[in-house]
N, C-alpha and C. Protein backbone atom coordinates (compact mmCIF):
# COMPACT_ATOMS: atom_id res chain seq x y z
N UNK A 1 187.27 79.70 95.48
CA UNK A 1 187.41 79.27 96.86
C UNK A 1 186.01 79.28 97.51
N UNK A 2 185.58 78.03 98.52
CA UNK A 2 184.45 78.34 98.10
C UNK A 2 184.20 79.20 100.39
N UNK A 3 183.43 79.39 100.63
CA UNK A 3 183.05 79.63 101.65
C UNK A 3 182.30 79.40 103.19
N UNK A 4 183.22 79.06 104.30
CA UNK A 4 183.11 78.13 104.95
C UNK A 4 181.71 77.78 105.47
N UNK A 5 181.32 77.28 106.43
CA UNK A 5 179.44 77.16 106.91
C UNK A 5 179.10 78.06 107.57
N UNK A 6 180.36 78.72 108.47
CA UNK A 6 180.10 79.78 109.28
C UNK A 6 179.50 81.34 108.71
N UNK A 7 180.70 81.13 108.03
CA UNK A 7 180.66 82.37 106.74
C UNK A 7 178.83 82.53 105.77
N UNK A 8 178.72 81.29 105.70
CA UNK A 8 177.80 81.03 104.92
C UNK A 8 176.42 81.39 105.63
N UNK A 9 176.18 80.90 106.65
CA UNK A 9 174.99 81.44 107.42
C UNK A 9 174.77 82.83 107.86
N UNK A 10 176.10 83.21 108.27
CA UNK A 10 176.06 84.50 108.79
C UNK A 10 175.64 85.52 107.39
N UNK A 11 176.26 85.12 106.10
CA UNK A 11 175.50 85.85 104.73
C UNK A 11 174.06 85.54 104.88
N UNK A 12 173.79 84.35 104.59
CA UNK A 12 171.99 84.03 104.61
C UNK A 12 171.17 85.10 105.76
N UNK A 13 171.61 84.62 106.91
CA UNK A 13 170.78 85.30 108.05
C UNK A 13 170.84 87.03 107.76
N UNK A 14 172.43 87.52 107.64
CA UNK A 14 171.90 88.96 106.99
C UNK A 14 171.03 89.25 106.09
N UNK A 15 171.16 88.54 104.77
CA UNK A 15 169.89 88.49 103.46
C UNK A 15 168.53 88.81 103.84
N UNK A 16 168.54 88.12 105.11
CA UNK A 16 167.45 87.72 105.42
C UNK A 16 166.69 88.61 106.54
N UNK A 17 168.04 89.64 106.97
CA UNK A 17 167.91 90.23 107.60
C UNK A 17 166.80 89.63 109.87
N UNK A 18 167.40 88.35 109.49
CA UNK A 18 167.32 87.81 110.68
C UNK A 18 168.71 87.71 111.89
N UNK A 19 168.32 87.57 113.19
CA UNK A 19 168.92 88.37 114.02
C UNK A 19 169.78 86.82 114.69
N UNK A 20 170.48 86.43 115.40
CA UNK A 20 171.61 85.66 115.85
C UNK A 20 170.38 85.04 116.65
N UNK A 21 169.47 85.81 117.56
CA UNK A 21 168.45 84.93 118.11
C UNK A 21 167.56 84.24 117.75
N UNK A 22 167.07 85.26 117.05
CA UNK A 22 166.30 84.97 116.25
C UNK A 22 166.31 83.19 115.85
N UNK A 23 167.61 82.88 114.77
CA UNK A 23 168.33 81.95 114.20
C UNK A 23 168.05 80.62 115.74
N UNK A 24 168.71 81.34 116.83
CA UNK A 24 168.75 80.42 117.83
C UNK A 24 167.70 80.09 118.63
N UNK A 25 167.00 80.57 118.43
CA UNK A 25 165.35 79.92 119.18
C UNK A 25 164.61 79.39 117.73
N UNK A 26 165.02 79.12 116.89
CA UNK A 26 164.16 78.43 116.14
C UNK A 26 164.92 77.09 115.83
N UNK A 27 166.37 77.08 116.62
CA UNK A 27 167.35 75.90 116.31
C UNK A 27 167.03 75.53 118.13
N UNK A 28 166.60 76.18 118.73
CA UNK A 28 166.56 75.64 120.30
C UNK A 28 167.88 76.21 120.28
N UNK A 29 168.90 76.75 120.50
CA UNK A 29 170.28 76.99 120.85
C UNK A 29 170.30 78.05 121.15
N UNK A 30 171.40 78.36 121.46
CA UNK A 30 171.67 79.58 122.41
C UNK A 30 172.16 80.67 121.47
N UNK A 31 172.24 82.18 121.52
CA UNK A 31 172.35 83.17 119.99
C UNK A 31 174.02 82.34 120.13
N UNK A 32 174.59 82.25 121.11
CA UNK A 32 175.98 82.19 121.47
C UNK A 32 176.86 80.90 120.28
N UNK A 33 175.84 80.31 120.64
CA UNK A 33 176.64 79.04 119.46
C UNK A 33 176.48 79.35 118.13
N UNK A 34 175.85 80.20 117.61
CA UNK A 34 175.42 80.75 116.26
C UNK A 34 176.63 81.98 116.32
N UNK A 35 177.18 82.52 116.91
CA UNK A 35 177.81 83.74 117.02
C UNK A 35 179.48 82.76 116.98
N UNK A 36 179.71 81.58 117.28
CA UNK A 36 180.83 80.75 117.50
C UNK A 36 181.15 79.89 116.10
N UNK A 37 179.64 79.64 115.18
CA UNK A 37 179.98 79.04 113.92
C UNK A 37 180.09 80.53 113.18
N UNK A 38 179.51 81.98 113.08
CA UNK A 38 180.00 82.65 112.41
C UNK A 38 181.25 83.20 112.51
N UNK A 39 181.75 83.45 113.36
CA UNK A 39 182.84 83.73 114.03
C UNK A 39 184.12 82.63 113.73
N UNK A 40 183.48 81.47 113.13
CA UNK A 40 184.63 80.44 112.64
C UNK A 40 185.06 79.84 113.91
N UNK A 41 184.86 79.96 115.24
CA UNK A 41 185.37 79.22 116.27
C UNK A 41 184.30 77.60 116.58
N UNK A 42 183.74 77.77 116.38
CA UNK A 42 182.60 75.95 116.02
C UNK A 42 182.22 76.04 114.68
N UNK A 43 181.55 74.36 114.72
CA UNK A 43 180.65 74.29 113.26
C UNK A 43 179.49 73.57 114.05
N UNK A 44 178.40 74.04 113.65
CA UNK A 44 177.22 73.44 113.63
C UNK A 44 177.41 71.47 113.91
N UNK A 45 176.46 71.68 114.70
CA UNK A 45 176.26 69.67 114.81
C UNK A 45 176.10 69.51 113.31
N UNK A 46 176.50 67.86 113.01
CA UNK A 46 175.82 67.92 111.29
C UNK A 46 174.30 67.54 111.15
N UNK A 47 174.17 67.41 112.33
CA UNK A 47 172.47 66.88 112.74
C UNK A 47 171.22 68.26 112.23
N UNK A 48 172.09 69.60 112.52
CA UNK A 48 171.70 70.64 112.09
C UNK A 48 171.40 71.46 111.11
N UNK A 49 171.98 70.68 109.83
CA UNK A 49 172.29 71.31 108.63
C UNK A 49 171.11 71.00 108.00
N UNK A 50 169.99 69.85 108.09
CA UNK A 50 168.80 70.37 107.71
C UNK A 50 168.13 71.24 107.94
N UNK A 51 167.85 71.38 109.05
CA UNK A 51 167.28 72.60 109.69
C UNK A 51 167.84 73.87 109.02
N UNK A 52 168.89 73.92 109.54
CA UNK A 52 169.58 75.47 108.71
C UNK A 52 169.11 75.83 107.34
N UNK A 53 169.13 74.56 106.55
CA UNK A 53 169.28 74.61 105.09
C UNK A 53 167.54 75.09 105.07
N UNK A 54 166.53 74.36 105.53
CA UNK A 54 165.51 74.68 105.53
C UNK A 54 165.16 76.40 106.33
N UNK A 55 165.27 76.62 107.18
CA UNK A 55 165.14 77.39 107.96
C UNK A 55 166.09 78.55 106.68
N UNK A 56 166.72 78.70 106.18
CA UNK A 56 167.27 79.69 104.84
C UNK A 56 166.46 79.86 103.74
N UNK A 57 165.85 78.15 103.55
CA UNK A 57 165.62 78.26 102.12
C UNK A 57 166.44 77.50 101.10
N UNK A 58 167.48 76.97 102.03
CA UNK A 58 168.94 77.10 100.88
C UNK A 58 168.63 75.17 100.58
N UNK A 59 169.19 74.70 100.15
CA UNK A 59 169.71 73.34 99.85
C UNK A 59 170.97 73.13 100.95
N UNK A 60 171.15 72.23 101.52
CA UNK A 60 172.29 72.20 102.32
C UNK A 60 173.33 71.92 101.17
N UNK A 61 173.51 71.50 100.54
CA UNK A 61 174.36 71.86 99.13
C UNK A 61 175.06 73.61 98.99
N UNK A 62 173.88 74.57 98.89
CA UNK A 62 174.43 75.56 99.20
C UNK A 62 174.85 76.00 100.54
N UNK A 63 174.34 75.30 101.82
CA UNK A 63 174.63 75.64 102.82
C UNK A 63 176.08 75.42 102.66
N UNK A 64 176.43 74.49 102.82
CA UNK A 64 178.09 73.95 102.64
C UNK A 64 178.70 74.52 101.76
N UNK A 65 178.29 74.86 100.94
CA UNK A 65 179.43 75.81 99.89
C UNK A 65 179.63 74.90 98.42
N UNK A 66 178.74 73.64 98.44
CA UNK A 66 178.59 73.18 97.32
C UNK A 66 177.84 73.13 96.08
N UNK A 67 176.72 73.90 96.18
CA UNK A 67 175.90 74.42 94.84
C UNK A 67 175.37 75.29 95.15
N UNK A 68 174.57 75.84 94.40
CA UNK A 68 173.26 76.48 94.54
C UNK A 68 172.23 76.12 94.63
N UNK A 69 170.82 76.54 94.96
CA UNK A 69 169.49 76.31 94.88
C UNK A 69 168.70 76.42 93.77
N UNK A 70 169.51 77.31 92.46
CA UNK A 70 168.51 77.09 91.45
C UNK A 70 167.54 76.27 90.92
N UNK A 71 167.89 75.11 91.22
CA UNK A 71 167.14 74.46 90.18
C UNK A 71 166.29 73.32 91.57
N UNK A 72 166.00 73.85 92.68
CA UNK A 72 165.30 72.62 93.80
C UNK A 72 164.23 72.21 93.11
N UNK A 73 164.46 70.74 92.32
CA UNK A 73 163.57 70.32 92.11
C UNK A 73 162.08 69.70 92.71
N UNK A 74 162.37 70.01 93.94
CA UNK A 74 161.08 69.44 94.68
C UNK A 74 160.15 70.73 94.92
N UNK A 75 160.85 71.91 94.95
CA UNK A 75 160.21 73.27 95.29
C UNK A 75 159.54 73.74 93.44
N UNK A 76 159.98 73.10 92.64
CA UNK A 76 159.75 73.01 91.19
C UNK A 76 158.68 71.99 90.95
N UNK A 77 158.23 71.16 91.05
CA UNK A 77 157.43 70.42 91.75
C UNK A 77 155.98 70.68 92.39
N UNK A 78 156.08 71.22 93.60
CA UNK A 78 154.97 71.86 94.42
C UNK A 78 154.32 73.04 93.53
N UNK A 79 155.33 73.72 92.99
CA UNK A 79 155.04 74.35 91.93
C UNK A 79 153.95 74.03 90.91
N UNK A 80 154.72 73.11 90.10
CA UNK A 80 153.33 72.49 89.30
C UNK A 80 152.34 71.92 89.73
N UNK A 81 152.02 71.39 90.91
CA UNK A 81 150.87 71.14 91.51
C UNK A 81 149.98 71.96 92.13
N UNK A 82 151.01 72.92 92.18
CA UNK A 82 149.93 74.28 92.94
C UNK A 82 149.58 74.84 91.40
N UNK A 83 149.83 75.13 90.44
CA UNK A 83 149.28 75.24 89.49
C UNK A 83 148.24 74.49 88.90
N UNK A 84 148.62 73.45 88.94
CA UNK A 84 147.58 72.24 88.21
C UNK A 84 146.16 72.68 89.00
N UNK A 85 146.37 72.95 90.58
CA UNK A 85 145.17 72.49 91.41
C UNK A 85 144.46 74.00 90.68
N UNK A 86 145.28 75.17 90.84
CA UNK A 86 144.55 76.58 90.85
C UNK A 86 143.70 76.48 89.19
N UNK A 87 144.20 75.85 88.39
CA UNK A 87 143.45 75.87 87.10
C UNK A 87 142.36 74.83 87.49
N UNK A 88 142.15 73.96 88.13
CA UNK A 88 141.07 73.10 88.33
C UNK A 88 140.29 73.30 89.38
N UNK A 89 140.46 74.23 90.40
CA UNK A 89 139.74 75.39 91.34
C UNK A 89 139.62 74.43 92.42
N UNK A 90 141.02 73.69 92.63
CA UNK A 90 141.05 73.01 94.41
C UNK A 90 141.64 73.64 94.90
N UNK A 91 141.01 74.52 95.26
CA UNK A 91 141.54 75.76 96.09
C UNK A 91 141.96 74.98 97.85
N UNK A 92 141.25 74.04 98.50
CA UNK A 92 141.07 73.43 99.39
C UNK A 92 142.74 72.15 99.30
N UNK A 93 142.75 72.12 98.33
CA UNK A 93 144.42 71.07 97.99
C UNK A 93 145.25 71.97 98.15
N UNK A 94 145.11 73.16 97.36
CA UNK A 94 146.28 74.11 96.99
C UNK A 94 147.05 74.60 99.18
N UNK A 95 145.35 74.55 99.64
CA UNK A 95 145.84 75.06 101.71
C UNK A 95 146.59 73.81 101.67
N UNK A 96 146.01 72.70 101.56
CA UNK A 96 146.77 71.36 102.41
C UNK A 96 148.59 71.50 101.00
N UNK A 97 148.59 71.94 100.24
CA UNK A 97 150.25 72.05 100.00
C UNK A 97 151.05 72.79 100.23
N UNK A 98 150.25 74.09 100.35
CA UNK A 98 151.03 75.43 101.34
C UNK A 98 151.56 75.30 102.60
N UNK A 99 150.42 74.19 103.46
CA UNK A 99 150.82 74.01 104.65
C UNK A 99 152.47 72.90 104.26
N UNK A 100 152.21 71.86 103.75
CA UNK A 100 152.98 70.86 103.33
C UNK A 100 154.43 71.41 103.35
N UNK A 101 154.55 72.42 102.34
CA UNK A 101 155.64 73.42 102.22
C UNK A 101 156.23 73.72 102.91
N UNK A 102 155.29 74.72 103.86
CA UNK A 102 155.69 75.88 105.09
C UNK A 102 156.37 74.69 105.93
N UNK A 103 155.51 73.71 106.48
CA UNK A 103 156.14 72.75 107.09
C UNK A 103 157.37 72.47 107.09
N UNK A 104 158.12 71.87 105.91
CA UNK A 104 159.54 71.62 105.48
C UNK A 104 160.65 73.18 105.20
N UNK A 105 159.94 73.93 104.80
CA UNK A 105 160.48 75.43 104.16
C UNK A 105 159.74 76.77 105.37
N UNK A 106 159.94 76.70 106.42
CA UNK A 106 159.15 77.57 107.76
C UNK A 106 159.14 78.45 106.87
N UNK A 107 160.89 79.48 106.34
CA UNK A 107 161.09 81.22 105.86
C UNK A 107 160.56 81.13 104.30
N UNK A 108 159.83 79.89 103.64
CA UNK A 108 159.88 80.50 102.57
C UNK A 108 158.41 81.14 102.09
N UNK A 109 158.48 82.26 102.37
CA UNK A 109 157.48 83.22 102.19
C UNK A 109 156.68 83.71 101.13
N UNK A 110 157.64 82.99 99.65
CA UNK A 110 156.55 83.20 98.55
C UNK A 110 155.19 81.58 98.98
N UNK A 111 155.38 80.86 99.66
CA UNK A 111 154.62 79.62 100.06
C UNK A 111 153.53 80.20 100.79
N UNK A 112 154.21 81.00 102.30
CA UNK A 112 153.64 81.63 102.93
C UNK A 112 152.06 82.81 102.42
N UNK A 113 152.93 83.11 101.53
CA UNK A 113 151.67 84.02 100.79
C UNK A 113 150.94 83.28 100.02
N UNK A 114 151.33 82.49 99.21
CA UNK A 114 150.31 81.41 98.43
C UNK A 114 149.16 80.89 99.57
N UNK A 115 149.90 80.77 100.64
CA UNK A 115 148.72 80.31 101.76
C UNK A 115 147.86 81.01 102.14
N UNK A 116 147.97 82.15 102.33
CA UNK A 116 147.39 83.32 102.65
C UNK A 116 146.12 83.69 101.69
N UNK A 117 147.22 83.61 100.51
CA UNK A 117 145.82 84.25 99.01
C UNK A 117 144.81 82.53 99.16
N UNK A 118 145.10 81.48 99.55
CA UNK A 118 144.61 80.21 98.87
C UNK A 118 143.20 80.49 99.89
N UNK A 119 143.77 80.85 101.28
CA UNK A 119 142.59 80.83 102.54
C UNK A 119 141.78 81.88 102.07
N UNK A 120 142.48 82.95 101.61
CA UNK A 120 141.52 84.13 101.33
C UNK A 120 140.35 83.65 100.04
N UNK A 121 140.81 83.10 99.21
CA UNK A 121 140.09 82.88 97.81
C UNK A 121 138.63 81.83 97.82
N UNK A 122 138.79 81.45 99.10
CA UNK A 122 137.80 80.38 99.60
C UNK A 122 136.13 81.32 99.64
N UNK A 123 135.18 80.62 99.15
CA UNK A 123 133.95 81.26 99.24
C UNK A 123 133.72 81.99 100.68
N UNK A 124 133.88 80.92 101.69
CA UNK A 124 133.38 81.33 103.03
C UNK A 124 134.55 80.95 103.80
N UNK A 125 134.66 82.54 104.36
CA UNK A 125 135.80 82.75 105.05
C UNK A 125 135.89 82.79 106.40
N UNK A 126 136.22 81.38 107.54
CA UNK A 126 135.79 82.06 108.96
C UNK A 126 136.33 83.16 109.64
N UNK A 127 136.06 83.49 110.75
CA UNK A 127 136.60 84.65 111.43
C UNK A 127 138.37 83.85 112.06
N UNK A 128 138.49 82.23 112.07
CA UNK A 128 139.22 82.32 112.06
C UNK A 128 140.13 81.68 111.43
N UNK A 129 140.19 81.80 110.11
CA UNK A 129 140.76 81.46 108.73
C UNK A 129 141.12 83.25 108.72
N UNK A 130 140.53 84.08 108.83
CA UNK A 130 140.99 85.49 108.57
C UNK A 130 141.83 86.06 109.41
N UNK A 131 141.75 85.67 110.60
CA UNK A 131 142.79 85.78 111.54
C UNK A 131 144.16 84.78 111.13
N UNK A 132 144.02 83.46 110.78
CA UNK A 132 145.01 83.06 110.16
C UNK A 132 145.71 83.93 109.04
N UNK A 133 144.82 84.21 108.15
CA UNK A 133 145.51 85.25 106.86
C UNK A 133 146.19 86.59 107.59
N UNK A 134 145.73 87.21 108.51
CA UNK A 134 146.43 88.25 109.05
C UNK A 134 147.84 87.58 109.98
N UNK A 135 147.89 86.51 110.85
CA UNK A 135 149.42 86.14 111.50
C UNK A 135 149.70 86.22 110.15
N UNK A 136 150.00 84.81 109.31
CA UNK A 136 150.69 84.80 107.68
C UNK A 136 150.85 86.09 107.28
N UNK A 137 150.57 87.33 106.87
CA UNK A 137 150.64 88.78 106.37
C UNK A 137 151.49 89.38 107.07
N UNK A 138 151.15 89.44 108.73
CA UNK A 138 152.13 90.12 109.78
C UNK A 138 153.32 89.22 109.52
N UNK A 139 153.32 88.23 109.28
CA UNK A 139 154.84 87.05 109.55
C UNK A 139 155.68 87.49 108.29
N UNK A 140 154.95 87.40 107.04
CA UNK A 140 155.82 88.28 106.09
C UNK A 140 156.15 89.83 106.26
N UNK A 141 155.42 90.50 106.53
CA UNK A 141 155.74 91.86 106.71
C UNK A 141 157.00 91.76 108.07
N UNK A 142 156.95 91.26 109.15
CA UNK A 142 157.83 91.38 110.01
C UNK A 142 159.54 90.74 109.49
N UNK A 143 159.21 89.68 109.03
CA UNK A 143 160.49 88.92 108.26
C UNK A 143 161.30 88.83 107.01
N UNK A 144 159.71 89.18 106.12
CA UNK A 144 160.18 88.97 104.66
C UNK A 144 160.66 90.26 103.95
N UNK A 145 161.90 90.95 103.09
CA UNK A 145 162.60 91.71 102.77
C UNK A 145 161.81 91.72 100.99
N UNK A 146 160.97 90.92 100.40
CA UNK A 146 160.59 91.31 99.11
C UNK A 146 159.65 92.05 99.33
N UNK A 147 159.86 93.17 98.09
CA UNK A 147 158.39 94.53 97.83
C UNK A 147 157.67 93.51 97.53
N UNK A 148 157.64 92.86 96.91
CA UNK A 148 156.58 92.24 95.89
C UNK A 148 155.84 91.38 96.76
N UNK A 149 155.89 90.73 97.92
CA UNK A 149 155.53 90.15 98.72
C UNK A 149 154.87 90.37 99.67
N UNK A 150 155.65 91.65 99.82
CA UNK A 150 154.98 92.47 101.19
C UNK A 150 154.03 93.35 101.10
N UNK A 151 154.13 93.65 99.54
CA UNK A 151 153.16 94.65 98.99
C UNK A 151 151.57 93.75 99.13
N UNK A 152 151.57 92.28 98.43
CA UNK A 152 150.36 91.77 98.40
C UNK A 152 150.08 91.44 100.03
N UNK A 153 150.94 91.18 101.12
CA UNK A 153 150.52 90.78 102.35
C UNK A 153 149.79 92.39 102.50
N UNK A 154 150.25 93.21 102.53
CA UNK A 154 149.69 94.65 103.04
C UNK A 154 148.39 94.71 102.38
N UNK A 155 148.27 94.15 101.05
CA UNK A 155 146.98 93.94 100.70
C UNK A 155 145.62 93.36 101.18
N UNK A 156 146.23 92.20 101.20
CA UNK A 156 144.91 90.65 102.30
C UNK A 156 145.06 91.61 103.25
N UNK A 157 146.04 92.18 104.76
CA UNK A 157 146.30 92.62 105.92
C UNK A 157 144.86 93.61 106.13
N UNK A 158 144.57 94.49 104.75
CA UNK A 158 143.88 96.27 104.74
C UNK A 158 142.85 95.24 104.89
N UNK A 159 142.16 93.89 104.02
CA UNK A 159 140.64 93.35 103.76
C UNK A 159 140.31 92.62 104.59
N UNK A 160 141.29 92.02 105.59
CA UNK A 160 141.31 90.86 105.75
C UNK A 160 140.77 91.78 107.85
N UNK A 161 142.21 92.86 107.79
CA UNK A 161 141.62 93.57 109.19
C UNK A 161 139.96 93.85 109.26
N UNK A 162 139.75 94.66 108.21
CA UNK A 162 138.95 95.32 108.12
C UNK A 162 137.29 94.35 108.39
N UNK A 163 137.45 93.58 108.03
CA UNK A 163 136.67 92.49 107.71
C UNK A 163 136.42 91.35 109.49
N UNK A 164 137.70 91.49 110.36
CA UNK A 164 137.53 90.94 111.36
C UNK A 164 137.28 92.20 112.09
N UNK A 165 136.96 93.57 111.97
CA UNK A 165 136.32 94.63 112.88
C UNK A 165 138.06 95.45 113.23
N UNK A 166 138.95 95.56 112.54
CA UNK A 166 139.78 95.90 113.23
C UNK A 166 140.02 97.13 111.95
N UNK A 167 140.10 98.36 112.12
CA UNK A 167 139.88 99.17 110.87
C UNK A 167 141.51 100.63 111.40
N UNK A 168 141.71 100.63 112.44
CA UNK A 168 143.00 101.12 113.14
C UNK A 168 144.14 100.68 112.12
N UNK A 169 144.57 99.24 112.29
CA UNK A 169 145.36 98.47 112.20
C UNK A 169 145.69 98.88 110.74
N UNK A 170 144.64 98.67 109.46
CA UNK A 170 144.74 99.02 107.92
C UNK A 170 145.09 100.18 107.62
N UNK A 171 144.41 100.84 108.53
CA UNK A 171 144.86 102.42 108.42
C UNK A 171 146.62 103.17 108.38
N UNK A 172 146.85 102.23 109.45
CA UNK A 172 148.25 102.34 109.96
C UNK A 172 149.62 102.33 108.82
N UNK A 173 149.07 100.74 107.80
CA UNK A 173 149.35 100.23 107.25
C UNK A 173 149.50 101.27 105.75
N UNK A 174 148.42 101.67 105.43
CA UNK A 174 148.38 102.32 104.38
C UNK A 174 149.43 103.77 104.66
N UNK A 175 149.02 104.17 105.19
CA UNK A 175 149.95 105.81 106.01
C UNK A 175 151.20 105.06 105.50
N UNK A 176 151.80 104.09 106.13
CA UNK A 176 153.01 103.96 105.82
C UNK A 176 153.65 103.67 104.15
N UNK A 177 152.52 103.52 103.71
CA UNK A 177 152.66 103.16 101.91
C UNK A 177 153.38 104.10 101.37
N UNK A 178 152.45 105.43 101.86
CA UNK A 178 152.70 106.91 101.03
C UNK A 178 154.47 106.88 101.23
């Protein structure tokens, strides 16, 4: 049986550990109409289901209750091109596909960090390319639920503070490791 749209978001957004508002200021809507499709009393405009699907991560396929995401071939894809570029050291292609990504995929945060390490890996780093790498770091640490993710943002966050004069902030960061 499979599981309605309402049902379905309200799982994602927990996963995800994102909040009903959250959800609704990034759809422009009110938490209220998000609280009315989980709740099973509305369904989403269908105008919306990109967004959603993106804004998850999911395929609107899985949004609806009709597949899964395993196999997104276009996110499979970016993949091999972000590979191709990192073995041929266009580090400068690899920013312009991270952005590309983030663009279409806002929550997907293994992208997010690829962006992060791609700005960082650059010879010359401005003061505000490093401030970029720290929002990206804070945006995963505030949102994103993987160790593995959050562990390397806390990483760039300690070099990346430290480096724009801010040495409090890393400190903070580490304390909380132990």
């Amino acid at each position: 049986m499979s599981m309605s749209i309402g049902k379905k978001i309200k799982e994602l957004r927990r996963a995800q550990d994102v909040t009903q508002e959250k959800l609704a200021d990034y759809l422009n809507l009110s938490y209220q109409a998000v609280s009315k499709w989980e709740n099973e009393l509305a369904y989403p405009d269908i105008t919306l289901v990109p967004a959603l699907a993106n804004f998850f991560g999911v395929s609107a396929d899985e949004l609806l209750g009709m597949k899964g995401n395993e196999d997104n071939e276009e996110l499979t894809a970016y993949e091999k091109t972000y590979r191709k570029n990192e073995n041929c050291g266009k580090i400068s292609d690899n920013i312009e596909l991270c952005r590309k990504v983030i663009e279409k995929y806002p929550r997907n945060f293994k992208w997010i960090s690829k962006l992060a390490h791609s700005i960082n890996f650059q010879k010359t780093s401005s003061h505000e390319e490093k401030e970029e790498i720290i929002a990206l770091c804070e945006r995963i640490l505030e949102d994103c639920n993987d160790s593995s993710l959050r562990n390397c943002a806390i990483q760039l966050l300690v070099f990346n503070y430290c480096d724009v004069g801010n040495r409090a902030r890393p400190l903070n960061l580490l304390l909380k490791c132990r």
